[in-house]
C-alpha atoms as a PDB file:
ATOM      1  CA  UNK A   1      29.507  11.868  -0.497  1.00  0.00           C
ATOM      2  CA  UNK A   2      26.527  12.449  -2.231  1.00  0.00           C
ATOM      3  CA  UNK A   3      24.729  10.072  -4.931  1.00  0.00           C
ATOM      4  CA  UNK A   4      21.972  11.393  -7.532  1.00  0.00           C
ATOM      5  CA  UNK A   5      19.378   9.080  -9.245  1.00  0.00           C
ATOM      6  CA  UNK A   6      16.933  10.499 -11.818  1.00  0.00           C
ATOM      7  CA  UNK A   7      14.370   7.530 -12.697  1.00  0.00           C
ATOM      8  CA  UNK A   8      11.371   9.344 -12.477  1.00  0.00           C
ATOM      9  CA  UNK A   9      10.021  12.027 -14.510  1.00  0.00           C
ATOM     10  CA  UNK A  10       7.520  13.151 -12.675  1.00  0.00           C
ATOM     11  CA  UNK A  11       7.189  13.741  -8.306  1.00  0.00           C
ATOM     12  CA  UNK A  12       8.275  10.545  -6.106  1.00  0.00           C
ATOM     13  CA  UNK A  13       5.164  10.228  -3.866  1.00  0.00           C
ATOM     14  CA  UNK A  14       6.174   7.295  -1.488  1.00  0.00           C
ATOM     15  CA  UNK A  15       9.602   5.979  -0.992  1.00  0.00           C
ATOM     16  CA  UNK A  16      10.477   2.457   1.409  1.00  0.00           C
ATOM     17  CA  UNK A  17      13.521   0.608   2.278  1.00  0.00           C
ATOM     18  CA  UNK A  18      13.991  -3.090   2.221  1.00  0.00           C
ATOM     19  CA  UNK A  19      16.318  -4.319   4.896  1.00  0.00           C
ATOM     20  CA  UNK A  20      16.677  -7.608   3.117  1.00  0.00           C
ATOM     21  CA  UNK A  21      17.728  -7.237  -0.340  1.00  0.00           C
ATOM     22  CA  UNK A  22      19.282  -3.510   0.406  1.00  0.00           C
ATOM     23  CA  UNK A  23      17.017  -1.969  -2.025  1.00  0.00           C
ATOM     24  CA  UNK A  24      14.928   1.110  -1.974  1.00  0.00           C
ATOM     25  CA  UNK A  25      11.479   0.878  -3.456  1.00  0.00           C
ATOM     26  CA  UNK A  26      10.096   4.479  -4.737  1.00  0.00           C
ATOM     27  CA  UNK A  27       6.217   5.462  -6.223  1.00  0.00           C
ATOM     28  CA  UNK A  28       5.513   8.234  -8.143  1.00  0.00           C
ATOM     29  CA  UNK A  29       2.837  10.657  -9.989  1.00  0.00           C
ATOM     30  CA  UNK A  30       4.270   9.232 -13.037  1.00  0.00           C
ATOM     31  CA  UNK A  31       3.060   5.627 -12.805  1.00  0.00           C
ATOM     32  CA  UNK A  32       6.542   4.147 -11.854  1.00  0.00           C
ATOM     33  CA  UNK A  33       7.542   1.855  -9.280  1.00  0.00           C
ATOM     34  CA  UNK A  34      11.322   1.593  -9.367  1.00  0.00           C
ATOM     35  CA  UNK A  35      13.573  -0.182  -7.446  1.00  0.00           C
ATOM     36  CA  UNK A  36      16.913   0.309  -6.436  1.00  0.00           C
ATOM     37  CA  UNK A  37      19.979  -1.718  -5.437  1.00  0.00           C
ATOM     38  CA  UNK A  38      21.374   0.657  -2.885  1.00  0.00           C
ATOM     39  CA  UNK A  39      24.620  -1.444  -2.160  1.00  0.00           C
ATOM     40  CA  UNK A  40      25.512  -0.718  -5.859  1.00  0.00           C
ATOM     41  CA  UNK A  41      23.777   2.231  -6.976  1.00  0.00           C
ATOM     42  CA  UNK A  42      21.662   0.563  -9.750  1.00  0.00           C
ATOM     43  CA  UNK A  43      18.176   0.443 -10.572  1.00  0.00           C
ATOM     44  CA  UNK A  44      16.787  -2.990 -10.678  1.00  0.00           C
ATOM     45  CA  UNK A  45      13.499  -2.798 -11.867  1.00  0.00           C
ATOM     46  CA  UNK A  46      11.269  -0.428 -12.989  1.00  0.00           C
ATOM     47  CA  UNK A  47       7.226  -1.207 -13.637  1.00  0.00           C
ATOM     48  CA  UNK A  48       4.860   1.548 -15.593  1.00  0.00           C
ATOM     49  CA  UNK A  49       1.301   1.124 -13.893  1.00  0.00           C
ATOM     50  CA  UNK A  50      -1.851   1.512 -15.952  1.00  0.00           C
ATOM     51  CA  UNK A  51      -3.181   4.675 -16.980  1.00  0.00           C
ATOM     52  CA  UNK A  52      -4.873   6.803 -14.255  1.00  0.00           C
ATOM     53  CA  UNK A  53      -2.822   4.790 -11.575  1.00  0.00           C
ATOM     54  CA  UNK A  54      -0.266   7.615  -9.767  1.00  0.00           C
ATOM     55  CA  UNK A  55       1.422   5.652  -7.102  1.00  0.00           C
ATOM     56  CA  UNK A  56       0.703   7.170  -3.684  1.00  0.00           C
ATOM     57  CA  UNK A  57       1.921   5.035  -1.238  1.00  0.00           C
ATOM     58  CA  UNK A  58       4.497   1.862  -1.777  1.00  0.00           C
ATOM     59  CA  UNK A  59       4.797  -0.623   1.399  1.00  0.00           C
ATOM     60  CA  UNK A  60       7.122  -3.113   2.121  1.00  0.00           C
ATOM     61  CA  UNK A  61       6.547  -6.400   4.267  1.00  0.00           C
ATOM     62  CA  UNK A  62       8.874  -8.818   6.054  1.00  0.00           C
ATOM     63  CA  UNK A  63       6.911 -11.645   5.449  1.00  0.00           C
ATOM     64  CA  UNK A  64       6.989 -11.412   1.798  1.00  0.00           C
ATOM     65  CA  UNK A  65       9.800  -9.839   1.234  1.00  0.00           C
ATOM     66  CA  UNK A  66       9.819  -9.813  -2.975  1.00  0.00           C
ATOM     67  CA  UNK A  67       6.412  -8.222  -2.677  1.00  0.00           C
ATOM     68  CA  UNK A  68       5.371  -4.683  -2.492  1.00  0.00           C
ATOM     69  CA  UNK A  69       2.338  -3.391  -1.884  1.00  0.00           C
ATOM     70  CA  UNK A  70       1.299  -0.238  -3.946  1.00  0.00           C
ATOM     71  CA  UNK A  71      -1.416   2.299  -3.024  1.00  0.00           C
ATOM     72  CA  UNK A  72      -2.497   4.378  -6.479  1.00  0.00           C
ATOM     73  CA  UNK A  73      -5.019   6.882  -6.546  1.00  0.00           C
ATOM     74  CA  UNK A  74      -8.174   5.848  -8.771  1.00  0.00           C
ATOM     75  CA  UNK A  75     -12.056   4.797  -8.233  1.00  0.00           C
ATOM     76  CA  UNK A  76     -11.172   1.216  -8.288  1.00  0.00           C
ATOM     77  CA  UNK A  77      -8.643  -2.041  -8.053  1.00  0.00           C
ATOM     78  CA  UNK A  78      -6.425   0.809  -5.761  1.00  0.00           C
ATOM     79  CA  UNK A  79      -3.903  -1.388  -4.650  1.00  0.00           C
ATOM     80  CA  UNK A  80      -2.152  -3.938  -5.864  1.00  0.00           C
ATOM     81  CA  UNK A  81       1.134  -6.502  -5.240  1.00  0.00           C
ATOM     82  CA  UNK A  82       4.271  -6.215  -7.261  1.00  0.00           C
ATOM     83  CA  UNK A  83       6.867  -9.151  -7.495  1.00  0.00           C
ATOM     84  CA  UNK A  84       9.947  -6.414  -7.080  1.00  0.00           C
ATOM     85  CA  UNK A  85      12.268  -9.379  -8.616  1.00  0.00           C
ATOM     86  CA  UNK A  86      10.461  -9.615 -12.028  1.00  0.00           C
ATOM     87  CA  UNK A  87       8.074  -6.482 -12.321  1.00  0.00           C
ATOM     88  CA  UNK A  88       4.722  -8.458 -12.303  1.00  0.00           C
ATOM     89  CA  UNK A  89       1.384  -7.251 -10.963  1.00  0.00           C
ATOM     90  CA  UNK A  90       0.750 -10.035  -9.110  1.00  0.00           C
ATOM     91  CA  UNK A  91      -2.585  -9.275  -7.703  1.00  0.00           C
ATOM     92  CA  UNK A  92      -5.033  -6.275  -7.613  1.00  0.00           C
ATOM     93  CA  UNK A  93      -7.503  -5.323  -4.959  1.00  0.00           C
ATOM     94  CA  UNK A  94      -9.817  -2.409  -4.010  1.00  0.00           C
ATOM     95  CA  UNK A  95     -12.830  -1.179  -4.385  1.00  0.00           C
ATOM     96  CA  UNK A  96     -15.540   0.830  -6.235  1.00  0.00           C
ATOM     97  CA  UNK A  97     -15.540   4.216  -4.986  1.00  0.00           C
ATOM     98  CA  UNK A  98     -17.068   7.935  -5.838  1.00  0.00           C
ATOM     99  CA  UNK A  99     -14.189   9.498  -6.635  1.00  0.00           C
ATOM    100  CA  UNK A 100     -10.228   8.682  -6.791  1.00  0.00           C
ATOM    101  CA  UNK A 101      -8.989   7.336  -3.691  1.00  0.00           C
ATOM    102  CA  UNK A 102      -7.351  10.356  -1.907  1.00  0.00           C
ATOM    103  CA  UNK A 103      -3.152  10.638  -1.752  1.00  0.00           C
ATOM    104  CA  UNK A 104      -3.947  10.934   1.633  1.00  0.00           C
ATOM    105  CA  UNK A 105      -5.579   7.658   2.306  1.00  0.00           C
ATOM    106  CA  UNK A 106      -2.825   5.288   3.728  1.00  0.00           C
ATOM    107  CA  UNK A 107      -3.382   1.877   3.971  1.00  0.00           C
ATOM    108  CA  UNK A 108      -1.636  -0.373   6.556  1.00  0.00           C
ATOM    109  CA  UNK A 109      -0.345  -4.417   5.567  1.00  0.00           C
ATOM    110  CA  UNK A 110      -0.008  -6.587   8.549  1.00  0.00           C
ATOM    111  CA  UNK A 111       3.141  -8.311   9.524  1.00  0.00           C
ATOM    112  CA  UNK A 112       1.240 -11.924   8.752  1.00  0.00           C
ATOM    113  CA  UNK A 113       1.905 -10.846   5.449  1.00  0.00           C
ATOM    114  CA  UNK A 114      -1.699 -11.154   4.185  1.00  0.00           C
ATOM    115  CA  UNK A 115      -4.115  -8.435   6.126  1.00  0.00           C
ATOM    116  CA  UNK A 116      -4.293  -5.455   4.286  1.00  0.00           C
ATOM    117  CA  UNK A 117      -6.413  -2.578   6.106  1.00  0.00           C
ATOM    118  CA  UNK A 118      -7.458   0.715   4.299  1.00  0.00           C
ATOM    119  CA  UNK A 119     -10.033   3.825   4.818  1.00  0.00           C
ATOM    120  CA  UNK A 120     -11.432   5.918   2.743  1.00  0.00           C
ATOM    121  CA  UNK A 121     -12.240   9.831   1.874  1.00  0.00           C
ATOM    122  CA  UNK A 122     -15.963   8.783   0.809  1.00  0.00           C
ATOM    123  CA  UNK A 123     -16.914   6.357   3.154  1.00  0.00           C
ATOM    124  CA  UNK A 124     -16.605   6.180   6.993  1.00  0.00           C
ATOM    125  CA  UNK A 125     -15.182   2.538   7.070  1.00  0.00           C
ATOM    126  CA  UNK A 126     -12.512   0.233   7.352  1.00  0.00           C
ATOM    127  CA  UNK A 127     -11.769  -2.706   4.457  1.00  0.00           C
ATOM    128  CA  UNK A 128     -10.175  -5.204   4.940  1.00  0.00           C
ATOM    129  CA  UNK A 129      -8.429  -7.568   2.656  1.00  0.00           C
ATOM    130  CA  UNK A 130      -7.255 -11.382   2.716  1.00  0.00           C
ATOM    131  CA  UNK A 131      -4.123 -11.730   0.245  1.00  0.00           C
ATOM    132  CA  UNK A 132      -3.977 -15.791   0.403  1.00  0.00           C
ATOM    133  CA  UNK A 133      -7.100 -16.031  -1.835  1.00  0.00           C
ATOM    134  CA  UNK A 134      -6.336 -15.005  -5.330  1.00  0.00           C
ATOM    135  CA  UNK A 135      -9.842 -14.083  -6.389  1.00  0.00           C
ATOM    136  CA  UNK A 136     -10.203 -11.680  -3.575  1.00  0.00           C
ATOM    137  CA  UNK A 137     -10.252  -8.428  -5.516  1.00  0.00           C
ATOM    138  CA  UNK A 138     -13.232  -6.586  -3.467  1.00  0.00           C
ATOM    139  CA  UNK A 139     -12.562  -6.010   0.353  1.00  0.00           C
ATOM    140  CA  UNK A 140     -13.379  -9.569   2.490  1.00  0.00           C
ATOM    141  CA  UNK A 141     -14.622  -7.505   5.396  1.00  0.00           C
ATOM    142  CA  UNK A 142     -15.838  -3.862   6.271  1.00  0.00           C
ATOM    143  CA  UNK A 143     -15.989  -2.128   9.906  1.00  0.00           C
ATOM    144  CA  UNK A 144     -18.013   0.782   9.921  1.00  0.00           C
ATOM    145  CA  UNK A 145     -16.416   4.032  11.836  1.00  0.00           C
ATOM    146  CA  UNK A 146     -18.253   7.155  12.861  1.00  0.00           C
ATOM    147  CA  UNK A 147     -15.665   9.170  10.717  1.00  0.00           C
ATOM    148  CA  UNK A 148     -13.875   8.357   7.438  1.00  0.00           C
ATOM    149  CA  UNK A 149     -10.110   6.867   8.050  1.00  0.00           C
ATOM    150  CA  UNK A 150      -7.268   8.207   6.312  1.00  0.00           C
ATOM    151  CA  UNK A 151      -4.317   6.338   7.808  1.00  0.00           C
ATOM    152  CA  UNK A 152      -4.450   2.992   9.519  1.00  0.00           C
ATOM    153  CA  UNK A 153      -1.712   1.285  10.605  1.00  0.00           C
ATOM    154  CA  UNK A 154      -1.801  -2.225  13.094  1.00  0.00           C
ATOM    155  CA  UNK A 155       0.176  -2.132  16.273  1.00  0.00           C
ATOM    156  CA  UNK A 156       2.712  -4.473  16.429  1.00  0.00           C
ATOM    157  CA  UNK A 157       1.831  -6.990  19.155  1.00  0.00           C
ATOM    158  CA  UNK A 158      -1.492  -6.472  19.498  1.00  0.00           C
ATOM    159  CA  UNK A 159      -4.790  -7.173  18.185  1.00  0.00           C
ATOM    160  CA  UNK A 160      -5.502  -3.769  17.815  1.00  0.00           C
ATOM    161  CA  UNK A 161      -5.600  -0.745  15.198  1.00  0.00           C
ATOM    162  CA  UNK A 162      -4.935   2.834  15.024  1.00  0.00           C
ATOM    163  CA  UNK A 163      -6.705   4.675  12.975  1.00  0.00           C
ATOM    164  CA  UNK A 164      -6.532   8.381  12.222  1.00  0.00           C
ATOM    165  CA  UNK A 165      -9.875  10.301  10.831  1.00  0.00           C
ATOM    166  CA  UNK A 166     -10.815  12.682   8.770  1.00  0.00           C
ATOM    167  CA  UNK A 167     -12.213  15.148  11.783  1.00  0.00           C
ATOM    168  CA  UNK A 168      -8.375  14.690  13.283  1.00  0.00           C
ATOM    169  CA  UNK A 169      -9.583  11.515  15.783  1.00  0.00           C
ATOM    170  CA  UNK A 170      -7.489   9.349  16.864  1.00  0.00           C
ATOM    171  CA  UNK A 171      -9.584   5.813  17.130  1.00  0.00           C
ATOM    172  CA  UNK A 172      -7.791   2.405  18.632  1.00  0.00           C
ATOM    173  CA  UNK A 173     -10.102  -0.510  16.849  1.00  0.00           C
ATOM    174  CA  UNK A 174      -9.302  -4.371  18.516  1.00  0.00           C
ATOM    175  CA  UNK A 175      -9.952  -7.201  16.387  1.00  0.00           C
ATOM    176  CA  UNK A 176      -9.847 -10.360  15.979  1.00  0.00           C
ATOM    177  CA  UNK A 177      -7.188 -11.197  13.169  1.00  0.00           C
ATOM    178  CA  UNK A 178      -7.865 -13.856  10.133  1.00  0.00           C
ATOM    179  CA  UNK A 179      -7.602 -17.043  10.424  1.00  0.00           C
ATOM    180  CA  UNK A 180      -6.829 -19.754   7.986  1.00  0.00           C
END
């Protein structure tokens, strides 16, 4: 048996599942982040980002389960939280950049539920981002790299980041995480 949704009207870009609720989150290059109940076959929600903002990459987290983090490709406030139960932009976050931030950057959201990591095409660094303080729109911390990182992603366990570069390196990064 086979089930067919149409809520977007333009290409789905990122796509998540949350275990949780039993709903499937999708992003797309028309501004929407929709979510769907999968145990009934019903869309839920369904948010319109700003102008310029095509959704790139939608993450889920454990720890905050009624938030998802969404990844949209502009020079600036890239990323911000959505509240999948009521459709609010809770909080946005990023920084000022040369150009759009790539479809290709990837950012990474720690299972604390408040580190967000992300790279980017323009600059060969790291930010980092600390979602308990409300007025923390700009990254709280950089890490310089030799190479600019496209996808990020913290190892489960560990103190200790992947990170996978523009020249096709593969770099492990330890750290020290954020404390209260």
């Amino acid at each position: 048996m086979a089930s067919e949704y149409t809520h977007h009207t333009n290409e789905v870009t990122s796509l998540v599942y949350d275990p949780f609720s039993h709903r499937l989150i999708s992003g797309g290059r028309d501004r929407q982040v929709v979510v769907e109940d999968v145990t009934v076959g019903r869309k839920v929600m369904a948010r319109k980002l700003p102008k310029g903002a095509v959704v790139t990459n939608v993450l889920f987290n454990e720890a905050l389960p009624s938030m998802v983090l969404i990844t949209t490709a502009r020079s600036e406030q890239q990323m911000c939280l959505l509240d999948a139960r009521s459709g609010q932009l809770v909080h946005t976050l990023g920084d000022r950049t040369k150009e759009n931030l790539s479809r290709f950057v990837k950012p990474d959201w720690h299972s604390n539920g408040y580190t967000v990591v992300c790279g980017t095409q323009s600059a060969p660094q790291l930010n980092f981002w600390d979602l308990r303080y409300q007025k923390v729109a700009e990254s709280t911390f950089r890490f310089t790299l030799p190479h600019a990182a496209l996808q990020c992603k913290f190892m489960p366990e560990k103190n200790t980041i992947a990170v996978a570069t523009s020249t096709r390196q593969l770099l492990w990064i330890d750290y020290s995480p954020m404390s209260a």
